[in-house]
Protein backbone atom coordinates (compact mmCIF):
# COMPACT_ATOMS: atom_id res chain seq x y z
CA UNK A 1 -70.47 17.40 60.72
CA UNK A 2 -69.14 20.39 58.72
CA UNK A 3 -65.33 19.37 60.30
CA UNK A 4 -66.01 15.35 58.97
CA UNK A 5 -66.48 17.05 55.31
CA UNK A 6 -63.50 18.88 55.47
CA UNK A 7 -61.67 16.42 56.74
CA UNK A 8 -63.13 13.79 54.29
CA UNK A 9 -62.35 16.35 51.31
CA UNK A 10 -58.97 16.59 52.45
CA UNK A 11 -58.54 12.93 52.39
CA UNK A 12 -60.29 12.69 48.99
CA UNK A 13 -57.57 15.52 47.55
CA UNK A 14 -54.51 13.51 49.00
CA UNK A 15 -55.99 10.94 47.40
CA UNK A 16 -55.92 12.02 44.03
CA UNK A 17 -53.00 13.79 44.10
CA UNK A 18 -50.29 11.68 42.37
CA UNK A 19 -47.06 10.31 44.65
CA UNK A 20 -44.70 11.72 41.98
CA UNK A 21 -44.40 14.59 39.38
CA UNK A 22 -42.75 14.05 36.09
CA UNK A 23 -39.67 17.09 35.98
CA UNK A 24 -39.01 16.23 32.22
CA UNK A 25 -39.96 13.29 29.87
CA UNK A 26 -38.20 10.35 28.97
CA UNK A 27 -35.53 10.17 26.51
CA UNK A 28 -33.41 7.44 25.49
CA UNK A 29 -29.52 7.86 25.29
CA UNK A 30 -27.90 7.23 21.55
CA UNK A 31 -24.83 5.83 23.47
CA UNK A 32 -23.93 3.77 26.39
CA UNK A 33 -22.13 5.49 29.58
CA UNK A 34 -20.80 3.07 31.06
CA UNK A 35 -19.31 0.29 31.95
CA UNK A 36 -17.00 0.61 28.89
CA UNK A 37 -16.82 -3.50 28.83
CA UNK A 38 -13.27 -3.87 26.47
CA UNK A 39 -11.64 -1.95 28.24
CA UNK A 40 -12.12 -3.94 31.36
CA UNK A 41 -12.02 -7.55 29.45
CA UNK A 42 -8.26 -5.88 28.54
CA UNK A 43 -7.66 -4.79 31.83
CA UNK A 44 -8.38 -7.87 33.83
CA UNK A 45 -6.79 -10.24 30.57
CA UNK A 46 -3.18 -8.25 31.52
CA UNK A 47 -3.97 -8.67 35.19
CA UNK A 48 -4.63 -12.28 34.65
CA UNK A 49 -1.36 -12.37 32.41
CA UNK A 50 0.88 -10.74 35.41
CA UNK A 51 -0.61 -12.66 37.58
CA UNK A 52 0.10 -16.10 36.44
CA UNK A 53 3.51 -15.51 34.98
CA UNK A 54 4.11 -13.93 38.71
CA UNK A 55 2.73 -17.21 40.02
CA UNK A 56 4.90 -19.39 37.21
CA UNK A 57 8.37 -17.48 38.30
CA UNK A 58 8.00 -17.58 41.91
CA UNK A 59 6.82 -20.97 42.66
CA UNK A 60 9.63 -23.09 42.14
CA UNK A 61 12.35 -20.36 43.84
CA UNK A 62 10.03 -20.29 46.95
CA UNK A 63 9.67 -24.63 47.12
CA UNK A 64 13.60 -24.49 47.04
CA UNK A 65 13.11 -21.74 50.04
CA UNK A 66 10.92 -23.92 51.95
CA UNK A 67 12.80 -27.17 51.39
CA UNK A 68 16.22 -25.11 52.61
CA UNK A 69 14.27 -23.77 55.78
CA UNK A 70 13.33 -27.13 56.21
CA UNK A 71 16.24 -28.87 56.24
């Protein structure tokens, strides 16, 4: 009987023990870290802009390949 008490204080202690500890309050940060968002609307605007001039300046060189492989 002595053993069940134990046993059922040792169950009542894990119980009331919280799951987690607090290591240092809450504070709320005066600036964002990250993601810095103009920089990457700039960086993927001049990807976009390589991109499609890329696209413009090689399409009709490679349909005069094609039609000369073609042929």
């Amino acid at each position: 009987q002595l053993a069940s008490q134990v046993e059922q204080a040792k169950l009542q202690v894990n119980k009331d023990t919280p799951v987690f500890t607090t290591i240092r309050p809450v504070t709320i940060p005066f600036e964002k870290s990250a993601p810095k968002r103009s920089l990457i609307v700039i960086v993927f605007a001049f990807l976009g802009l390589v991109l499609s001039s890329g696209f413009v300046l090689v399409k009709e060189p490679a349909k005069e390949i094609l039609k000369s492989i073609r042929s």
